[in-house]
Structure formats: structure tokens, C-alpha cells
N, C-alpha and C. Protein backbone atom coordinates (compact mmCIF):
# COMPACT_ATOMS: atom_id res chain seq x y z
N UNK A 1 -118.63 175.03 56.85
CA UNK A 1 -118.52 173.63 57.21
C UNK A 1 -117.49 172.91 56.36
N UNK A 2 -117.55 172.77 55.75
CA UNK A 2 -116.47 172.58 54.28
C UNK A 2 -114.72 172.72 54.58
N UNK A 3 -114.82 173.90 55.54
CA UNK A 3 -113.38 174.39 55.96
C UNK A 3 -112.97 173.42 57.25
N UNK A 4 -113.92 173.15 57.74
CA UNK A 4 -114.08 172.05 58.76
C UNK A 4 -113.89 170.68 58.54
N UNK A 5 -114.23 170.54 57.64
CA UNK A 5 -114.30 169.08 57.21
C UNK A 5 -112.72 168.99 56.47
N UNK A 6 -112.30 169.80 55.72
CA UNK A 6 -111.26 169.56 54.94
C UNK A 6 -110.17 169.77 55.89
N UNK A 7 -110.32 170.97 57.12
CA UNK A 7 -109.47 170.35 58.45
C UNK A 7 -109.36 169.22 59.09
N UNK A 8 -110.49 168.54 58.82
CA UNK A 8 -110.71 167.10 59.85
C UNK A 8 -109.69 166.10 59.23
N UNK A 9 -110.34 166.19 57.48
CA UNK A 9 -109.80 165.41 56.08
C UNK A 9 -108.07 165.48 56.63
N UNK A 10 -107.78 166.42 56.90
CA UNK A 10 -106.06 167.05 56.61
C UNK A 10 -105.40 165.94 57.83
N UNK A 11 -106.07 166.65 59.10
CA UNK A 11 -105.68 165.54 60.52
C UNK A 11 -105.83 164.20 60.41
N UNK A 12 -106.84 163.68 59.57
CA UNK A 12 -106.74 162.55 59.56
C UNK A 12 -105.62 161.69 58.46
N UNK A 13 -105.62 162.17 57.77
CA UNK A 13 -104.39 161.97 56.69
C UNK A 13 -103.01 161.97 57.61
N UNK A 14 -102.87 163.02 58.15
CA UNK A 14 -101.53 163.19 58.68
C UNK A 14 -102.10 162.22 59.97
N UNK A 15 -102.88 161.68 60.51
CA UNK A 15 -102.41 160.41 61.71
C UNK A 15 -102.71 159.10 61.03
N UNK A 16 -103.30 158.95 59.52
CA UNK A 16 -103.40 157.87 59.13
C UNK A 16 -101.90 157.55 58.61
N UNK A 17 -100.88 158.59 58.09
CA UNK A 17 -99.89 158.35 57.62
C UNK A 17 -98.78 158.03 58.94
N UNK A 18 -99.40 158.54 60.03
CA UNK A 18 -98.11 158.55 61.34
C UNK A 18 -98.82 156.95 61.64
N UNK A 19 -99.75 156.44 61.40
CA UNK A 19 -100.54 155.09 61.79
C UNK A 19 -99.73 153.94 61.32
N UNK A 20 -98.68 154.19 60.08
CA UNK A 20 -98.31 153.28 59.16
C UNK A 20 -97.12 152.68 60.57
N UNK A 21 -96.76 153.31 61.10
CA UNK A 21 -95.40 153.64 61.81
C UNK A 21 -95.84 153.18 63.56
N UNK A 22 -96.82 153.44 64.05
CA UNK A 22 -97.31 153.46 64.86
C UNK A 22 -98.64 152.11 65.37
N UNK A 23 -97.95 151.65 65.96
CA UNK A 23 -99.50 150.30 65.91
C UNK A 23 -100.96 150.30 66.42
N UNK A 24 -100.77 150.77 67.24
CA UNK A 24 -101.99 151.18 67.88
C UNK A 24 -103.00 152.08 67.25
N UNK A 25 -102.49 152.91 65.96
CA UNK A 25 -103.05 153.78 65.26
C UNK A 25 -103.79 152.96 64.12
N UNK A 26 -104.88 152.90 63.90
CA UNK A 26 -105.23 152.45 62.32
C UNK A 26 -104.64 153.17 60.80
N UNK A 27 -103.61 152.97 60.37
CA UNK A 27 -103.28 154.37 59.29
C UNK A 27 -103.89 153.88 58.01
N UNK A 28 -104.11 153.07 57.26
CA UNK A 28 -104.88 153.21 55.94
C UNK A 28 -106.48 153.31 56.40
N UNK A 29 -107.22 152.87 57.72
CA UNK A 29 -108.69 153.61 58.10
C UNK A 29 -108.80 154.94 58.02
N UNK A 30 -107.31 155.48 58.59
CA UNK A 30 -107.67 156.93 58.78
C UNK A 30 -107.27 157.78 57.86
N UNK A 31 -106.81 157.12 56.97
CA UNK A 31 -106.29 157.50 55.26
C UNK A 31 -107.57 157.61 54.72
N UNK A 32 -108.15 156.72 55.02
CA UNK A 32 -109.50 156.60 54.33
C UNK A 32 -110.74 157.55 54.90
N UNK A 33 -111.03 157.54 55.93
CA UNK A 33 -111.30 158.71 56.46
C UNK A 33 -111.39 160.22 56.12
N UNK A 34 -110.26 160.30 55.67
CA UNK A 34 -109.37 161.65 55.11
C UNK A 34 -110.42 162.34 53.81
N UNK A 35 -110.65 160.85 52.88
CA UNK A 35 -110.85 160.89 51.84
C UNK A 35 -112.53 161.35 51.87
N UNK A 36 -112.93 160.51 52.67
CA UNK A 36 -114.34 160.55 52.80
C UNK A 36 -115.22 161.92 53.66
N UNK A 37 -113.76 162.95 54.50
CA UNK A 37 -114.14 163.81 54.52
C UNK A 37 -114.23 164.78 53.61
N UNK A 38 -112.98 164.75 52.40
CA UNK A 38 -112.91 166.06 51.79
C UNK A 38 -114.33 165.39 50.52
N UNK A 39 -114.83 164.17 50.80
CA UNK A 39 -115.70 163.81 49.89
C UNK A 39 -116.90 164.57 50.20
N UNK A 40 -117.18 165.16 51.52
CA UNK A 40 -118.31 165.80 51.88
C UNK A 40 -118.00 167.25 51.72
N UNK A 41 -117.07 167.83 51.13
CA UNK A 41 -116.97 168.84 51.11
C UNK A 41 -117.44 169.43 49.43
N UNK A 42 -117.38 170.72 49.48
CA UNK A 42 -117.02 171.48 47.36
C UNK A 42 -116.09 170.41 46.83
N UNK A 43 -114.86 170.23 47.55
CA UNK A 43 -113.43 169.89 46.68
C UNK A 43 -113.48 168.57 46.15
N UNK A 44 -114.23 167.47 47.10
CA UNK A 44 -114.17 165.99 46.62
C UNK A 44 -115.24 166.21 46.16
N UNK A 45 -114.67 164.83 44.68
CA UNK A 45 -115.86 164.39 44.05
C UNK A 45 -115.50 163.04 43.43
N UNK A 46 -115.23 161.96 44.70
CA UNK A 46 -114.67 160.99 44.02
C UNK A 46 -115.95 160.26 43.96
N UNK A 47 -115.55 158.65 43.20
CA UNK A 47 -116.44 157.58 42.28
C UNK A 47 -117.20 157.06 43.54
N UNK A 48 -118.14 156.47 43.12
CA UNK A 48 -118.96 155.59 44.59
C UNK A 48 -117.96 154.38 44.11
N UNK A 49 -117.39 154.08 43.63
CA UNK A 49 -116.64 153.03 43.01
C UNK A 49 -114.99 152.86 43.66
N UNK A 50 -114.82 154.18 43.61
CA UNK A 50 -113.37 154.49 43.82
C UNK A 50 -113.51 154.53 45.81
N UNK A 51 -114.33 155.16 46.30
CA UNK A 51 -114.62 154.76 47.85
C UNK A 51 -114.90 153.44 48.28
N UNK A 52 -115.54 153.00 47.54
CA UNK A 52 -115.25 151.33 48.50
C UNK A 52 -114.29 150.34 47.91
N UNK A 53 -113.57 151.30 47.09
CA UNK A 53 -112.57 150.22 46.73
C UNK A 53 -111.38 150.56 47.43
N UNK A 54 -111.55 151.79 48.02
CA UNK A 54 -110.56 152.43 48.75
C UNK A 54 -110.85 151.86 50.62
N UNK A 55 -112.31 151.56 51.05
CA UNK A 55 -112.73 151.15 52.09
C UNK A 55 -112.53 149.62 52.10
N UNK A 56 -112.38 148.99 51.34
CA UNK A 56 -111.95 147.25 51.14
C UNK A 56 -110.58 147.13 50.99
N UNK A 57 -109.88 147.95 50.58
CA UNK A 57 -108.73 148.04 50.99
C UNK A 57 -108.09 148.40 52.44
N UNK A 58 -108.69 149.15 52.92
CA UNK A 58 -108.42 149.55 53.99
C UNK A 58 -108.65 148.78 55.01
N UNK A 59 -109.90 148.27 54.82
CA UNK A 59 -110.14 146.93 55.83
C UNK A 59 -109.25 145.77 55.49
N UNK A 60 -108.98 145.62 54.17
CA UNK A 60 -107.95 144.63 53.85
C UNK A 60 -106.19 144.45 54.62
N UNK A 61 -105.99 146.02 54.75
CA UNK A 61 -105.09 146.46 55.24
C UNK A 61 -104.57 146.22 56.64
N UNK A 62 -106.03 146.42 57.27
CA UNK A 62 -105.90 145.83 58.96
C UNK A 62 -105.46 144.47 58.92
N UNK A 63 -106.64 143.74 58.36
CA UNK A 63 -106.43 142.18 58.44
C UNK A 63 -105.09 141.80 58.38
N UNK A 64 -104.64 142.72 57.37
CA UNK A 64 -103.24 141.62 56.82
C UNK A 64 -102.01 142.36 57.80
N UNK A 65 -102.64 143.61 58.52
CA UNK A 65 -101.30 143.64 59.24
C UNK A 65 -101.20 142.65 60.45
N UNK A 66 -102.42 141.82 60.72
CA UNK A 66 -102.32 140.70 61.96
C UNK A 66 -101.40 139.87 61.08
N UNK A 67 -102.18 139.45 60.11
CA UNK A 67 -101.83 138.10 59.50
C UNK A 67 -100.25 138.02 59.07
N UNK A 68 -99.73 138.80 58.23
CA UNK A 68 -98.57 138.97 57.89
C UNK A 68 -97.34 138.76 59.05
N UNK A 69 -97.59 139.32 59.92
CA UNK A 69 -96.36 139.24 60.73
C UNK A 69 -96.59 137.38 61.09
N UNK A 70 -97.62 136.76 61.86
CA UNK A 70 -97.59 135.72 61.89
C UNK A 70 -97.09 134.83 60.77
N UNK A 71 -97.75 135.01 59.62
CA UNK A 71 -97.14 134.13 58.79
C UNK A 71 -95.78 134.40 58.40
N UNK A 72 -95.22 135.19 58.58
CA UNK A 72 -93.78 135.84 58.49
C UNK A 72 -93.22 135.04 59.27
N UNK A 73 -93.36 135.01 60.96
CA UNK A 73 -92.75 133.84 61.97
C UNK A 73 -93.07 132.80 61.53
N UNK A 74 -94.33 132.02 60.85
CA UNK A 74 -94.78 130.96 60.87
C UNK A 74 -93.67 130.20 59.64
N UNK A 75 -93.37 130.94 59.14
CA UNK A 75 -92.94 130.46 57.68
C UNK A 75 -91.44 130.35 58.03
N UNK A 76 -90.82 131.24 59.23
CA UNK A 76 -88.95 130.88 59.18
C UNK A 76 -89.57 130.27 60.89
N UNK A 77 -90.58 129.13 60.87
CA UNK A 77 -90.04 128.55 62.11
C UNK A 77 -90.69 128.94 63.05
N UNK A 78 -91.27 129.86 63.87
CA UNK A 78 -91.55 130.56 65.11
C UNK A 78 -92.43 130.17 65.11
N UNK A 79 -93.14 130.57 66.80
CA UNK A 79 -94.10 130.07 67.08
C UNK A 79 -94.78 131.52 67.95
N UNK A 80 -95.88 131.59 68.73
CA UNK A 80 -96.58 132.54 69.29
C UNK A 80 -95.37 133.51 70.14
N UNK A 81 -94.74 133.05 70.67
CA UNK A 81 -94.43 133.52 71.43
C UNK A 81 -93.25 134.80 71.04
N UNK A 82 -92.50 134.48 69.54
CA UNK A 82 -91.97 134.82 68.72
C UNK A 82 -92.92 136.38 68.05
N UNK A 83 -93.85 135.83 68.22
CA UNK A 83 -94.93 136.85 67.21
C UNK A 83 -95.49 137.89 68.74
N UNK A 84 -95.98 137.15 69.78
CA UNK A 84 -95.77 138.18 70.81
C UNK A 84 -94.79 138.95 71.09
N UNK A 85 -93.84 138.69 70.77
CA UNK A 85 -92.54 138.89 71.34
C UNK A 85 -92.06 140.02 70.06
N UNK A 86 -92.16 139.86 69.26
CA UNK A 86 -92.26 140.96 67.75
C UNK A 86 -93.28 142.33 68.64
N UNK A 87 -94.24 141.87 68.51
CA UNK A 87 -95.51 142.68 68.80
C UNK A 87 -95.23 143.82 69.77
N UNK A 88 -94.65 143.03 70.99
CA UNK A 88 -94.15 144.32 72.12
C UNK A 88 -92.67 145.04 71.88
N UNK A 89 -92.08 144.24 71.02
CA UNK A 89 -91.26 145.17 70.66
C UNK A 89 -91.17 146.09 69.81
N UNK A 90 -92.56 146.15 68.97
CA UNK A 90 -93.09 147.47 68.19
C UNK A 90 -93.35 148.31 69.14
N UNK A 91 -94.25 148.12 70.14
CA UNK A 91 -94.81 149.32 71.07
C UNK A 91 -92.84 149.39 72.13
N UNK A 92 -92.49 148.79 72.64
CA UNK A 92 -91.35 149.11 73.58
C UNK A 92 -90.52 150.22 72.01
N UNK A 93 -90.29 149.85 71.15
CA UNK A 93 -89.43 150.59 70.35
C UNK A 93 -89.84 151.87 69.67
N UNK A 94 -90.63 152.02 70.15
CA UNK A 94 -91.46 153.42 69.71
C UNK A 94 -90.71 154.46 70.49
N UNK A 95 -90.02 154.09 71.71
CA UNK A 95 -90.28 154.58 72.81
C UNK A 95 -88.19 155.23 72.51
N UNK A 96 -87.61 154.39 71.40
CA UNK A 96 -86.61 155.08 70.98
C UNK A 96 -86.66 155.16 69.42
N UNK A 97 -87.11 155.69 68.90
CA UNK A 97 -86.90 156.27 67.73
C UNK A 97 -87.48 155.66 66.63
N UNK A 98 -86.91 155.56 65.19
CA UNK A 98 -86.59 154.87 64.08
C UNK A 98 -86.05 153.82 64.52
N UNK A 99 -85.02 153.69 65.06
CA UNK A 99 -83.89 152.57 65.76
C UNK A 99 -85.03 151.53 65.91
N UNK A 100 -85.35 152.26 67.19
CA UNK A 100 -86.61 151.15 68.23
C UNK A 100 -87.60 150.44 67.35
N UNK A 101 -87.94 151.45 66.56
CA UNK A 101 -89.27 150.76 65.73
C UNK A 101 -88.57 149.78 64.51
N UNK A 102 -87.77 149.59 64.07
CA UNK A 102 -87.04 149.00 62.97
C UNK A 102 -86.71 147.87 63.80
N UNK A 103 -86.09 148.06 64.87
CA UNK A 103 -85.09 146.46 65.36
C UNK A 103 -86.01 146.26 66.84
N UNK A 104 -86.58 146.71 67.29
CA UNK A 104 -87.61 146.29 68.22
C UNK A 104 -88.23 145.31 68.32
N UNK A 105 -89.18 144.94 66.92
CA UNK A 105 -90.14 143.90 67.15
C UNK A 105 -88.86 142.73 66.27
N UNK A 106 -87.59 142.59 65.57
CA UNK A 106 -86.56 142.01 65.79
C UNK A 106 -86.12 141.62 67.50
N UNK A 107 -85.44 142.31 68.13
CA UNK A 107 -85.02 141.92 69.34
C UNK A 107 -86.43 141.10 70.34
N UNK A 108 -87.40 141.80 70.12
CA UNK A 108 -89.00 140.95 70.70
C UNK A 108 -89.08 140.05 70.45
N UNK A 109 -89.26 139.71 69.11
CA UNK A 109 -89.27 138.30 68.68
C UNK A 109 -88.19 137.34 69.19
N UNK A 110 -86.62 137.42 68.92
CA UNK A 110 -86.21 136.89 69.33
C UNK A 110 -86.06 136.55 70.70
N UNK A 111 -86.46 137.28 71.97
CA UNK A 111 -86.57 137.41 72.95
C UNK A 111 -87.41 136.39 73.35
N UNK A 112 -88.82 136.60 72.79
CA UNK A 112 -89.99 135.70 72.88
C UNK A 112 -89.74 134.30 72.35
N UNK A 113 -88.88 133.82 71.27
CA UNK A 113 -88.57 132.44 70.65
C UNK A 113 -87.48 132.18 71.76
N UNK A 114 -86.31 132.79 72.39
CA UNK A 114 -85.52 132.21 72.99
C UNK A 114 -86.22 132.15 74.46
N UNK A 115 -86.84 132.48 74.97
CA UNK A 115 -87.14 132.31 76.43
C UNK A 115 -88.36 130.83 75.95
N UNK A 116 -88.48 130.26 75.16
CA UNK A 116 -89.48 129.24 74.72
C UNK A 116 -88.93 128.13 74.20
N UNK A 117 -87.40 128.58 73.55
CA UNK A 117 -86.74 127.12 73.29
C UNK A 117 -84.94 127.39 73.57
N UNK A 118 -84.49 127.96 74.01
CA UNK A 118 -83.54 128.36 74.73
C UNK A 118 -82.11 127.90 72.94
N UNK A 119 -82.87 127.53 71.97
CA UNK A 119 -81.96 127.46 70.59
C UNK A 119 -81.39 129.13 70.19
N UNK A 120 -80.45 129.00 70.48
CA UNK A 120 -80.04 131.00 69.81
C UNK A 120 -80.52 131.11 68.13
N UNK A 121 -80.00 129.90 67.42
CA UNK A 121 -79.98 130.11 65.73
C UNK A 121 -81.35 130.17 65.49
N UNK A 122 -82.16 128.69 66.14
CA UNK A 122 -83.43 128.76 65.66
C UNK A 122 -84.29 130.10 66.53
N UNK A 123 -84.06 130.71 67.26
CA UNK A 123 -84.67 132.23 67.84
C UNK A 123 -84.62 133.16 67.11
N UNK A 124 -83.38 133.32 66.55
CA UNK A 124 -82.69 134.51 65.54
C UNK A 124 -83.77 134.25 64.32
N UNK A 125 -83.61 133.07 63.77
CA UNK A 125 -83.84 132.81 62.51
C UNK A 125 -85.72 132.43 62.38
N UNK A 126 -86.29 132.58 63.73
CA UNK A 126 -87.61 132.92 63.72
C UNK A 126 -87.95 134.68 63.70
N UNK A 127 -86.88 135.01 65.01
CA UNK A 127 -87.40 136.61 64.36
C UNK A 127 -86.98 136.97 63.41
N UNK A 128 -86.13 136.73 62.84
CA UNK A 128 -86.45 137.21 61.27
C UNK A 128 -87.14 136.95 60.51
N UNK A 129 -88.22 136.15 61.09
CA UNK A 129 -89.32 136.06 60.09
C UNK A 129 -90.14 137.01 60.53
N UNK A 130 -90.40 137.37 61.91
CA UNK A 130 -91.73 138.39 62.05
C UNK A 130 -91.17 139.75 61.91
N UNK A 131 -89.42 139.84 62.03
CA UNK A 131 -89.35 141.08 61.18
C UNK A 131 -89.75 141.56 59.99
N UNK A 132 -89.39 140.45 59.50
CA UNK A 132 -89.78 140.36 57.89
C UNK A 132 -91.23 140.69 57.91
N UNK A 133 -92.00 140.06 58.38
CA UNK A 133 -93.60 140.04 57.80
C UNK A 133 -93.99 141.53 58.80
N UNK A 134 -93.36 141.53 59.99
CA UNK A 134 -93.95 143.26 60.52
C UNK A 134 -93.23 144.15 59.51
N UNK A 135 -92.06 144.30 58.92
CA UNK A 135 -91.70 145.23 57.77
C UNK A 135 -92.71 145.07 56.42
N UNK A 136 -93.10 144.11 55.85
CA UNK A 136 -93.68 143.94 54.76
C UNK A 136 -94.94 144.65 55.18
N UNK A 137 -95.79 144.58 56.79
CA UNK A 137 -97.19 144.81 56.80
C UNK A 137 -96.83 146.63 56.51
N UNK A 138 -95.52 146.94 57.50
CA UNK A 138 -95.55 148.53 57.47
C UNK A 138 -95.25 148.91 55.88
N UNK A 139 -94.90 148.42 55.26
CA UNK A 139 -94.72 148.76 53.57
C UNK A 139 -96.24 148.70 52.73
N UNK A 140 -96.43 147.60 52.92
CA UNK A 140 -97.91 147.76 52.49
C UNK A 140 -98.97 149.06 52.91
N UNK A 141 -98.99 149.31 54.22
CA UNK A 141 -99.67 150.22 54.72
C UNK A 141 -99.39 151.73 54.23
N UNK A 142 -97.77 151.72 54.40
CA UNK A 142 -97.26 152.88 53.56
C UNK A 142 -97.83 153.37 52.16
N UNK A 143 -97.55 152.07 51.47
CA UNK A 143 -98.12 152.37 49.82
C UNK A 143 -99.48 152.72 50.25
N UNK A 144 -100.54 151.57 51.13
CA UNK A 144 -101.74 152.43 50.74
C UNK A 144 -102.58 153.61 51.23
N UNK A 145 -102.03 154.17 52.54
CA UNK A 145 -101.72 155.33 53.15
C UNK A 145 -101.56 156.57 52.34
N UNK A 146 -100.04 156.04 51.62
CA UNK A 146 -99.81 157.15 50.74
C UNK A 146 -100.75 157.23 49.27
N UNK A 147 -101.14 156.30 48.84
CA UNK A 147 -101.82 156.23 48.12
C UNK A 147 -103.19 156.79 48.03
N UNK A 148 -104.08 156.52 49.35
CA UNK A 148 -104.65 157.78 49.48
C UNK A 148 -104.99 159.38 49.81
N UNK A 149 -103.24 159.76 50.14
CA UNK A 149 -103.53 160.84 50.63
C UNK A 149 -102.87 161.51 49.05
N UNK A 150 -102.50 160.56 48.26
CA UNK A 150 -102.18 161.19 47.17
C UNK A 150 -103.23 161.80 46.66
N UNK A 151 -104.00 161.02 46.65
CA UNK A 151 -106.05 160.59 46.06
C UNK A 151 -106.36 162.07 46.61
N UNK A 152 -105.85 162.22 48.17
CA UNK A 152 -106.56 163.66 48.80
C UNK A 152 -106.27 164.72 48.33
N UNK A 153 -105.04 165.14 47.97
CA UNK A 153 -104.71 166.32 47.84
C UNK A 153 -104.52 166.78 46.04
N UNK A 154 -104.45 165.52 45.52
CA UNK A 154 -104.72 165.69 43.65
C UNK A 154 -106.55 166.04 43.58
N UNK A 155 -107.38 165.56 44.77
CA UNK A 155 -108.78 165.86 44.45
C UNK A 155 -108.89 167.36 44.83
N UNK A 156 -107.97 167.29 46.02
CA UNK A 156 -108.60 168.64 46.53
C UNK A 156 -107.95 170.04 45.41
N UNK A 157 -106.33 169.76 45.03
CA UNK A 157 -106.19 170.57 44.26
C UNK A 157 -106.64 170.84 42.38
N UNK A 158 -107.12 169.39 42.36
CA UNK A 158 -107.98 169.83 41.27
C UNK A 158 -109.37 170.35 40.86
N UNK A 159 -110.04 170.98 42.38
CA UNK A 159 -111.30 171.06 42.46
C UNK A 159 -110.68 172.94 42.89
N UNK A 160 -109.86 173.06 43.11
CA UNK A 160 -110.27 174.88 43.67
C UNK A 160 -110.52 175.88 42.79
């Protein structure tokens, strides 16, 4: 069972880390996940301390990837439609690459601010705010993503 679980641990790591990148995916839940499988196994033996500080983060993590991008538009100007408009251009830009996913929810946003106030500068200069705050949420997620799968594989290789 153990070999099972630390397979599950492994898959989930590797889609919590593709999650950071991907929206629809939860990636620091399933980071966390990861952790809490190899915790049921021989290899983990982390803190009751160190798991829910790792599970409050993780929930912290979701929250702020809503919040961030909004306040990102909210703060250079934009309005909903700007932040919708970010939003589908994460999922449309998936659909080409790195490219897509980097300047996607850029071109969305602006898309969404100019079909709402027909201003080019003030459109531009709103999506760059929900670029900004959708880049900051995927950085955050990254660090704590990676942060626990660091957690996974320093536990697992210090336990064999």
C-alpha cells in the first residue's frame, strides 16, 4: 500500500506543479495532497504542525489567486470586465503555449476593458494590471507548489 500511496503522492505533485500554470487545476491543493499522501506512508513523518500550516497555506493560495488578479485590475484602473477578460485569456492561451499563457490573460484583459470603454491607453493600462496580479498569483503558487514538493521528496529521501 505504501508503494501506492507514494505513487498517488508523486501524481499529485507533478499536477499540483502543472496546476501553478494551468487554472482550472488547483496546484498548491494538490501539492498538498502529495504531502499528505507520502504522510501515510513508512517515508513521511512530517509535524501535525508543519501539515496545517502547509493546508492554510494552500487554502490561502486559492483565495488569493481570485483576489490578486482583481486587485491587480482594480488598482491600474479596470473594471470586471477587464478581469473577465484576463480570465479567458488564461484558458484561450493555454491553447498556444508559454506565449498564450504569458500574454493571453494580457490581450483578454485588454479586450474586455476596450469593448467597455472604447479608451485604447486606459484598456492597455488596465490590463496591465490583471497581468500583473495573474503573474504575481502564478509566482506565488509556484513558490508554494515548489515548496512543497521540495518538503516531498527531502522527506521521502530522508526516510529510505
Amino acid at each position: 500500500m505504501d508503494y501506492v500511496l507514494l505513487f498517488l503522492g508523486v501524481l499529485l505533485a507533478l499536477a499540483g506543479f502543472l496546476g501553478c500554470f494551468v487554472p482550472v487545476i488547483p496546484g498548491p491543493p494538490l501539492s498538498f495532497l502529495s504531502l499528505l499522501m507520502l504522510q501515510f506512508t513508512r517515508w513521511g513523518d512530517f509535524s501535525t504542525t508543519f501539515m496545517v500550516v502547509m493546508a492554510a497555506l494552500a487554502v490561502a493560495a486559492v483565495v488569493l489567486d481570485y483576489l490578486v488578479p482583481a486587485w491587480g485590475t482594480k488598482k491600474f484602473g479596470g473594471t470586471k470586465r477587464g478581469t473577465w477578460g484576463a480570465t479567458i485569456g488564461v484558458f484561450v492561451g493555454m491553447f498556444f503555449g508559454l506565449p498564450g499563457i504569458l500574454f493571453g490573460p494580457l490581450i483578454g484583459a485588454f479586450i474586455g476593458e476596450y469593448t467597455g470603454n472604447s479608451d485604447t491607453d486606459r484598456s492597455l493600462y488596465a490590463a496591465l494590471g490583471s497581468f500583473v496580479g495573474i503573474m504575481t498569483g502564478l509566482v506565488l503558487k509556484l513558490i508554494l507548489s515548489g515548496t512543497m514538493i521540495y518538503y516531498f521528496v527531502k522527506e521521502f529521501l530522508s526516510n529510505i
